[in-house]
Structures are given as C-alpha cells and as structure tokens.
Protein backbone atom coordinates (compact mmCIF):
# COMPACT_ATOMS: atom_id res chain seq x y z
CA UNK A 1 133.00 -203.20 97.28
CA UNK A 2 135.72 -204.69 95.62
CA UNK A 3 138.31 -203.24 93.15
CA UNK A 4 137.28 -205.51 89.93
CA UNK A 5 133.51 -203.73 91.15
CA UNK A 6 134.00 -200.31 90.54
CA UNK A 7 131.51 -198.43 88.22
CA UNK A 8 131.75 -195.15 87.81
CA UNK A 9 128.10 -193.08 87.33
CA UNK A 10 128.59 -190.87 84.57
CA UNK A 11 124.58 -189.78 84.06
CA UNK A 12 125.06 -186.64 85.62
CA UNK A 13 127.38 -185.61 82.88
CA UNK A 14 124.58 -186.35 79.87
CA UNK A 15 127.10 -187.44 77.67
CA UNK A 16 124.89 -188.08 74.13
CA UNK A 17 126.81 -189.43 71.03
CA UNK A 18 125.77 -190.32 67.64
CA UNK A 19 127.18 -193.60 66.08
CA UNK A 20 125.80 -195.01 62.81
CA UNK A 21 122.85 -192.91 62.98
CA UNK A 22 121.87 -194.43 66.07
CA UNK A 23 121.72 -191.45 69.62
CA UNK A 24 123.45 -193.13 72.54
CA UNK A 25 123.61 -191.74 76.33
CA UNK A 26 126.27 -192.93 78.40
CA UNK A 27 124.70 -194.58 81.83
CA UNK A 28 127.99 -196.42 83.63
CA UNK A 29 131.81 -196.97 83.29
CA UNK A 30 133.97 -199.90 84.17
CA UNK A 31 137.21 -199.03 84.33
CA UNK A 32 138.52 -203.16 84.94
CA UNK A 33 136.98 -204.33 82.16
CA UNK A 34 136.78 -200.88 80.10
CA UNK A 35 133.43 -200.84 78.89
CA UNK A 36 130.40 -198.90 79.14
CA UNK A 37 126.65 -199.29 79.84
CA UNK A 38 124.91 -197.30 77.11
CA UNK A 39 121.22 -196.30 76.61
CA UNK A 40 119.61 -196.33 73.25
CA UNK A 41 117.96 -193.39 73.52
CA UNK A 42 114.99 -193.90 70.71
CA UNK A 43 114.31 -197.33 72.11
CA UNK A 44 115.40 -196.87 75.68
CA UNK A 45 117.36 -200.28 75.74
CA UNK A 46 120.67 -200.35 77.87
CA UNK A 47 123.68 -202.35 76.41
CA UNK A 48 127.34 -202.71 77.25
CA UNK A 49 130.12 -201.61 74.63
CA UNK A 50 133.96 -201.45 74.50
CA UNK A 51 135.23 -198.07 75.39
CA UNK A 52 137.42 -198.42 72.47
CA UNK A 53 134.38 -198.29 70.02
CA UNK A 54 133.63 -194.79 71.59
CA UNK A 55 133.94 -191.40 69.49
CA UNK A 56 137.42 -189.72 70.22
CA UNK A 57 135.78 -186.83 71.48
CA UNK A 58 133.83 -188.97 74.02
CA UNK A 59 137.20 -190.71 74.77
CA UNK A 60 138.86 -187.76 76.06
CA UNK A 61 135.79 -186.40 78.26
CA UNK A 62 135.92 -189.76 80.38
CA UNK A 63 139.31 -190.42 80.57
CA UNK A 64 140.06 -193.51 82.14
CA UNK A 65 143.37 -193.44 83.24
C-alpha cells in the first residue's frame, strides 16, 4: 500500500458527534488528504468531510499529527 493510501479505521473507537442537529459516526481517516468518511447515522449514508469541519473535542481524540 502506498503512503498517499493510508486510512486509518477508527470504528472501533465509536466516535458519535452532533453537528447541526444532524448524529454523525466516524467510519475512516485520511491523514494525506485530511478528511474523514462519516456515517449519517439516522439515514445510514457515508460521506467524506474536512477534518477541519470536525468539533474541537473530536479534533483532539484523533489527532493527526
């Protein structure tokens, strides 16, 4: 696998945040691009979002450096 590849599973953690009324559960991290594969959790839908738009408390749990 190559370096610009690496995903880090973060499911075992169960990381659940609330933004704009909406639950999210954190699925995946990419740590070259810095984003994050999220899963709606009312609608079960997985998207990708900046790790910057993340809740500071999230922020610190993952730590990506």
């Amino acid at each position: 696998m190559s370096k610009n590849n690496v995903q880090i599973d973060l499911r075992n953690l169960n990381l659940v945040f609330d933004m704009l009324n909406i639950k999210y559960k954190i699925m995946k991290f990419y740590p070259s691009k810095m984003t994050l594969d999220v899963e709606v959790i009312d609608t079960k839908d997985i998207i990708n979002i900046p790790f910057a738009h993340l809740p500071k408390k999230i922020k610190k749990l993952i730590k990506p450096n």
